[in-house]
C-alpha atoms as a PDB file:
ATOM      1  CA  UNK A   1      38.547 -40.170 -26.298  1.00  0.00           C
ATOM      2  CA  UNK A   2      36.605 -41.076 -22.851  1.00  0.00           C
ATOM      3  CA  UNK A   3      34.270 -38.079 -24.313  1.00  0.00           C
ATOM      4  CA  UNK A   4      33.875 -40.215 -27.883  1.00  0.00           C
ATOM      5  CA  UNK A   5      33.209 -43.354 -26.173  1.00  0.00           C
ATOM      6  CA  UNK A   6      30.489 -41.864 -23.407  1.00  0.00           C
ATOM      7  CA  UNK A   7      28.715 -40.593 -26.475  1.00  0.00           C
ATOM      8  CA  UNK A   8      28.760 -43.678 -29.007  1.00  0.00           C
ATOM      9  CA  UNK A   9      27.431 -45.832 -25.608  1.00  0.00           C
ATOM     10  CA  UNK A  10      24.560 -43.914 -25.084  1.00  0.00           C
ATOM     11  CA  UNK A  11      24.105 -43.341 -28.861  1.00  0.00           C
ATOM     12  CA  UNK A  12      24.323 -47.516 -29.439  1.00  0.00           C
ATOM     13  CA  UNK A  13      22.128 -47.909 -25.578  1.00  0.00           C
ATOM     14  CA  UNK A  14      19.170 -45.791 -27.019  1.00  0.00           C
ATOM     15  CA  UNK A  15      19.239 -47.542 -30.465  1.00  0.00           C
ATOM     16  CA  UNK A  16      19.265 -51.262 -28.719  1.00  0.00           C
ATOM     17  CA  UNK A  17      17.253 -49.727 -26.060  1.00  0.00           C
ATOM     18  CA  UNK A  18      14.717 -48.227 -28.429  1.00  0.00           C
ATOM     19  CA  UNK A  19      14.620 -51.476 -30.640  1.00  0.00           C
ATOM     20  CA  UNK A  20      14.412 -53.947 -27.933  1.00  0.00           C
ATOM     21  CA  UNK A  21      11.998 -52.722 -25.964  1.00  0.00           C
ATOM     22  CA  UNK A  22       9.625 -52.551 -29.556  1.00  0.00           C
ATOM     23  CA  UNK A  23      10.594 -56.365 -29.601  1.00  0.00           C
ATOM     24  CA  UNK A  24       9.258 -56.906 -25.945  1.00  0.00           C
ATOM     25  CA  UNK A  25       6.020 -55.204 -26.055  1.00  0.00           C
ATOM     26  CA  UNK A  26       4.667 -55.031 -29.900  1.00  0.00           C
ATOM     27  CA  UNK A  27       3.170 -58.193 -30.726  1.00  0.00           C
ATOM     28  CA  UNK A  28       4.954 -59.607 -33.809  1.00  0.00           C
ATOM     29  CA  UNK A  29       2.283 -59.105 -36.640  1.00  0.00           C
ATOM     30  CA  UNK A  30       3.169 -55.413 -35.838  1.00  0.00           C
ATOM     31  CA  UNK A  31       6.813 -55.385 -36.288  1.00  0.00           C
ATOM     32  CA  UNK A  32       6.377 -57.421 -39.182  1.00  0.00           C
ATOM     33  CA  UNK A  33       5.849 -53.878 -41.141  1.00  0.00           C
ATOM     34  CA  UNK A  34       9.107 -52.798 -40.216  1.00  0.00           C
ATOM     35  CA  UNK A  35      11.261 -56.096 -39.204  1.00  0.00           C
ATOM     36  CA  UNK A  36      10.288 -58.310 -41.719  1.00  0.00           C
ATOM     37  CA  UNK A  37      12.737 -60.989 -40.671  1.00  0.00           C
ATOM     38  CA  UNK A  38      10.416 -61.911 -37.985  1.00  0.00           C
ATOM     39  CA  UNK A  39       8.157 -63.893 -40.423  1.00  0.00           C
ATOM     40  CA  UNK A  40       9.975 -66.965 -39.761  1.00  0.00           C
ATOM     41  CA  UNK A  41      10.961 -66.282 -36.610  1.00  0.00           C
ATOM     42  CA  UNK A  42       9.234 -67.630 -33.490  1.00  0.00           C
ATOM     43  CA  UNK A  43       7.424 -64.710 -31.046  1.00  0.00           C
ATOM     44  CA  UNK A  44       9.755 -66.137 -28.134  1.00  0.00           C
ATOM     45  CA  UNK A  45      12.864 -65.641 -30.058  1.00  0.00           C
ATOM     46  CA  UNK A  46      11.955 -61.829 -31.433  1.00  0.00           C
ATOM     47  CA  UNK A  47      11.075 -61.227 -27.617  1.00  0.00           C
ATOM     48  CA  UNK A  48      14.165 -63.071 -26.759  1.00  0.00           C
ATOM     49  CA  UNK A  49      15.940 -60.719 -28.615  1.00  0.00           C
ATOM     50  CA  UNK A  50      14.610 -58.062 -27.398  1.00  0.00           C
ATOM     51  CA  UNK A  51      15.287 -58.614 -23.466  1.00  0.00           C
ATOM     52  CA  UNK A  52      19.180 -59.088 -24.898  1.00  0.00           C
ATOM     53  CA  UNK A  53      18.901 -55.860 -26.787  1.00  0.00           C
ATOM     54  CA  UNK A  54      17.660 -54.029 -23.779  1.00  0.00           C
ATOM     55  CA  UNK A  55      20.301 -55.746 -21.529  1.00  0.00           C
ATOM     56  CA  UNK A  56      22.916 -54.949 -23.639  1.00  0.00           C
ATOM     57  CA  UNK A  57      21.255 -51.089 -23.506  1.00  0.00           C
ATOM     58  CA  UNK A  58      21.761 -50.866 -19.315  1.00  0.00           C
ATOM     59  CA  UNK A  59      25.146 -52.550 -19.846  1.00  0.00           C
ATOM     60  CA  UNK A  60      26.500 -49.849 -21.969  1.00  0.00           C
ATOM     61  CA  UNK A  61      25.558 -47.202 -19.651  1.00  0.00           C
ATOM     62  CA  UNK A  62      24.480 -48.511 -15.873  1.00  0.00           C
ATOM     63  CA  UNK A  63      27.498 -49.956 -14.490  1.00  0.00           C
ATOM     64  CA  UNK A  64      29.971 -47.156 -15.315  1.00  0.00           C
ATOM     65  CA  UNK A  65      27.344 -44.174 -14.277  1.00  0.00           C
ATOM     66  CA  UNK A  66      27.374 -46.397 -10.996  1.00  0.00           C
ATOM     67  CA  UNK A  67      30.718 -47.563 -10.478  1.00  0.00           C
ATOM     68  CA  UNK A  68      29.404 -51.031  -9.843  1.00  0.00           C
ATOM     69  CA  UNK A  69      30.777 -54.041 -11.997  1.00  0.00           C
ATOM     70  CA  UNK A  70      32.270 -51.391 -14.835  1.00  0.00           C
ATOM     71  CA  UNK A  71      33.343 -54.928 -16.580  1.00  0.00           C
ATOM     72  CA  UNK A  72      29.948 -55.103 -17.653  1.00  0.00           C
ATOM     73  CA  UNK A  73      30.109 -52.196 -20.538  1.00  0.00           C
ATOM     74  CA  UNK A  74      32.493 -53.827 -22.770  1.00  0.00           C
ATOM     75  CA  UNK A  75      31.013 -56.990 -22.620  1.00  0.00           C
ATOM     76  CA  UNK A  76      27.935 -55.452 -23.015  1.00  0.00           C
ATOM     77  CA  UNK A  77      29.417 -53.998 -26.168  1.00  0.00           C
ATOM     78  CA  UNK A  78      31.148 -57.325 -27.467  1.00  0.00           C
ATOM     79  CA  UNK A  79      27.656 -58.876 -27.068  1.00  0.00           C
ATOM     80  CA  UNK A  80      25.980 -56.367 -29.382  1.00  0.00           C
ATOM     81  CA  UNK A  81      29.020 -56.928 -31.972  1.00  0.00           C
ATOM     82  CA  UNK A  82      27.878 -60.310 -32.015  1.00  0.00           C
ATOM     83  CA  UNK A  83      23.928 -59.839 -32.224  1.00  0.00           C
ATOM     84  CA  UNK A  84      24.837 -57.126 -34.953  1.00  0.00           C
ATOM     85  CA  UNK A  85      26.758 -59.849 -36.628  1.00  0.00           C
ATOM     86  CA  UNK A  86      23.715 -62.427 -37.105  1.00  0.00           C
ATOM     87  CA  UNK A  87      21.763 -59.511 -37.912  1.00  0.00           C
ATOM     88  CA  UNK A  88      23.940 -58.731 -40.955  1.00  0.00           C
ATOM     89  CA  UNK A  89      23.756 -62.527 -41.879  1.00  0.00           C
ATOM     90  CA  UNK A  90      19.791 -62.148 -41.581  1.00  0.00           C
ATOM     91  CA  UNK A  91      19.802 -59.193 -43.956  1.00  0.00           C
ATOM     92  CA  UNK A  92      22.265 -60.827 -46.806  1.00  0.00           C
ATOM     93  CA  UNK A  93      19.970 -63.947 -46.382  1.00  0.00           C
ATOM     94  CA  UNK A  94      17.086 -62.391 -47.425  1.00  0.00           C
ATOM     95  CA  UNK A  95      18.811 -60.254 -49.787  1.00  0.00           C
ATOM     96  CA  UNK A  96      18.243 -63.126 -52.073  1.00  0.00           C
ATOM     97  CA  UNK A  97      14.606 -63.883 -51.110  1.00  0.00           C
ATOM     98  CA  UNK A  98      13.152 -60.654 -52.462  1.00  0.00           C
ATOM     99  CA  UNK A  99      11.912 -59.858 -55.846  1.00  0.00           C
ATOM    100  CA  UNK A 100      12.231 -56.094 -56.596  1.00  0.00           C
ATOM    101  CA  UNK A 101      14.759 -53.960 -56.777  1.00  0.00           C
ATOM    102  CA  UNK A 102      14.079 -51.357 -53.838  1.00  0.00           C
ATOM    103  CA  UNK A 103      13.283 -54.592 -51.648  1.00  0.00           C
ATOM    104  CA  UNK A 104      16.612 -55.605 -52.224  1.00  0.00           C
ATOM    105  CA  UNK A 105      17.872 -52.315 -51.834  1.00  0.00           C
ATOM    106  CA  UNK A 106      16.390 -52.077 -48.181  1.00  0.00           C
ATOM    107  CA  UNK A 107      18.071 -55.378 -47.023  1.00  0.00           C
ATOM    108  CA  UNK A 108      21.152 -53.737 -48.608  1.00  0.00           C
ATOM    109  CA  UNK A 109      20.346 -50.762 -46.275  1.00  0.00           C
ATOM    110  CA  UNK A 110      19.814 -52.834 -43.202  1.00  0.00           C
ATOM    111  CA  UNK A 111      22.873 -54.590 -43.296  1.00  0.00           C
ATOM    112  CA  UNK A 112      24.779 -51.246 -43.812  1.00  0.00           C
ATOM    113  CA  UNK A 113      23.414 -50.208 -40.807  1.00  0.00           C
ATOM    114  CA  UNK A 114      23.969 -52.797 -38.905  1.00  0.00           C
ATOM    115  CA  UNK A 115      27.489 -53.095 -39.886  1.00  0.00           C
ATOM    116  CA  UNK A 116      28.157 -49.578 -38.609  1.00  0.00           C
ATOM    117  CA  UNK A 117      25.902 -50.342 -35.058  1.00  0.00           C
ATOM    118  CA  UNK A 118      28.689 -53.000 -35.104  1.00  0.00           C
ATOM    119  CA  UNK A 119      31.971 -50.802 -35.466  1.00  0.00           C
ATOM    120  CA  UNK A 120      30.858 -48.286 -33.018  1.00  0.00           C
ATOM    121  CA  UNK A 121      30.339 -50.977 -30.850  1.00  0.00           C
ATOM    122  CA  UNK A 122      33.608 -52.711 -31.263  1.00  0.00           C
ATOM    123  CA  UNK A 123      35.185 -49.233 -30.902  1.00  0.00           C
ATOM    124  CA  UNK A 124      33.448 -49.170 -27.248  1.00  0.00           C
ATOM    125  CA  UNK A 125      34.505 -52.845 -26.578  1.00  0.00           C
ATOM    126  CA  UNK A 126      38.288 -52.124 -27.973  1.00  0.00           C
ATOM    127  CA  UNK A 127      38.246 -48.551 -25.944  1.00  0.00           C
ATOM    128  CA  UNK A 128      36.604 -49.851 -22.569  1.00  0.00           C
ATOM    129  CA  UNK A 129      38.803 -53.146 -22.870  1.00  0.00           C
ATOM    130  CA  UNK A 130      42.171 -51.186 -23.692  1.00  0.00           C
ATOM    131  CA  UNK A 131      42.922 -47.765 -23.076  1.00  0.00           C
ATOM    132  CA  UNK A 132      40.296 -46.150 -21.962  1.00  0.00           C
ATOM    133  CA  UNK A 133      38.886 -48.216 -19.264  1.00  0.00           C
ATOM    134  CA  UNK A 134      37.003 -46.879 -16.316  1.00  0.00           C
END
């Protein structure tokens, strides 16, 4: 299980890794074509985000590779639970703002995904917590 858990970190660090760090350095009328919840969104609070998405990222994986503060990973992982829970929110919100079918069909998506970004990271948070601490 300690195998499992190693992998679905570093799995969940480079997606929030990945995605924040596109939230820190693309300027927001270029994520709009992909994130399109950042219309109403102020630039401050997408790069806001961001820096918490990244964070989150070296929590999952830093402190246990170093031994330093291990603590960190599973609170690392409850914080992405609740980031990928407002992200869920943000996708049913606007599930009844669009028009079309396959627009609603991609908010549909989005929350799907996020929803399992948020098991795998309770399962790290439960695992690191409980059992399978380091």
């Amino acid at each position: 299980m300690n195998l499992v858990l190693w992998i679905i970190q570093i799995l969940l660090a480079a997606a929030f890794a990945g995605a924040g760090l596109a939230k820190l350095t693309q300027p927001k009328d270029k994520l709009r074509d992909k994130m399109r919840w950042v219309d109403p969104v102020p630039p401050s609070q997408v790069k806001a985000l961001g820096l918490v998405e990244v964070l989150a990222a070296i929590g999952l994986v830093l402190p246990p590779l170093t031994g330093i503060a291990t603590v960190l990973t599973p609170l690392a992982a409850v914080g992405l639970v609740i980031v990928m829970i407002g992200a869920i929110l943000v996708h049913l919100r606007d599930l009844k703002k669009r028009e079309t079918e396959s627009e609603r069909r991609l908010e549909i998506q989005g929350a799907i995904f996020c929803t399992v970004l948020l098991v795998l990271a309770a399962v790290v948070a439960w695992g690191r917590f409980g059992p399978y601490s380091f």
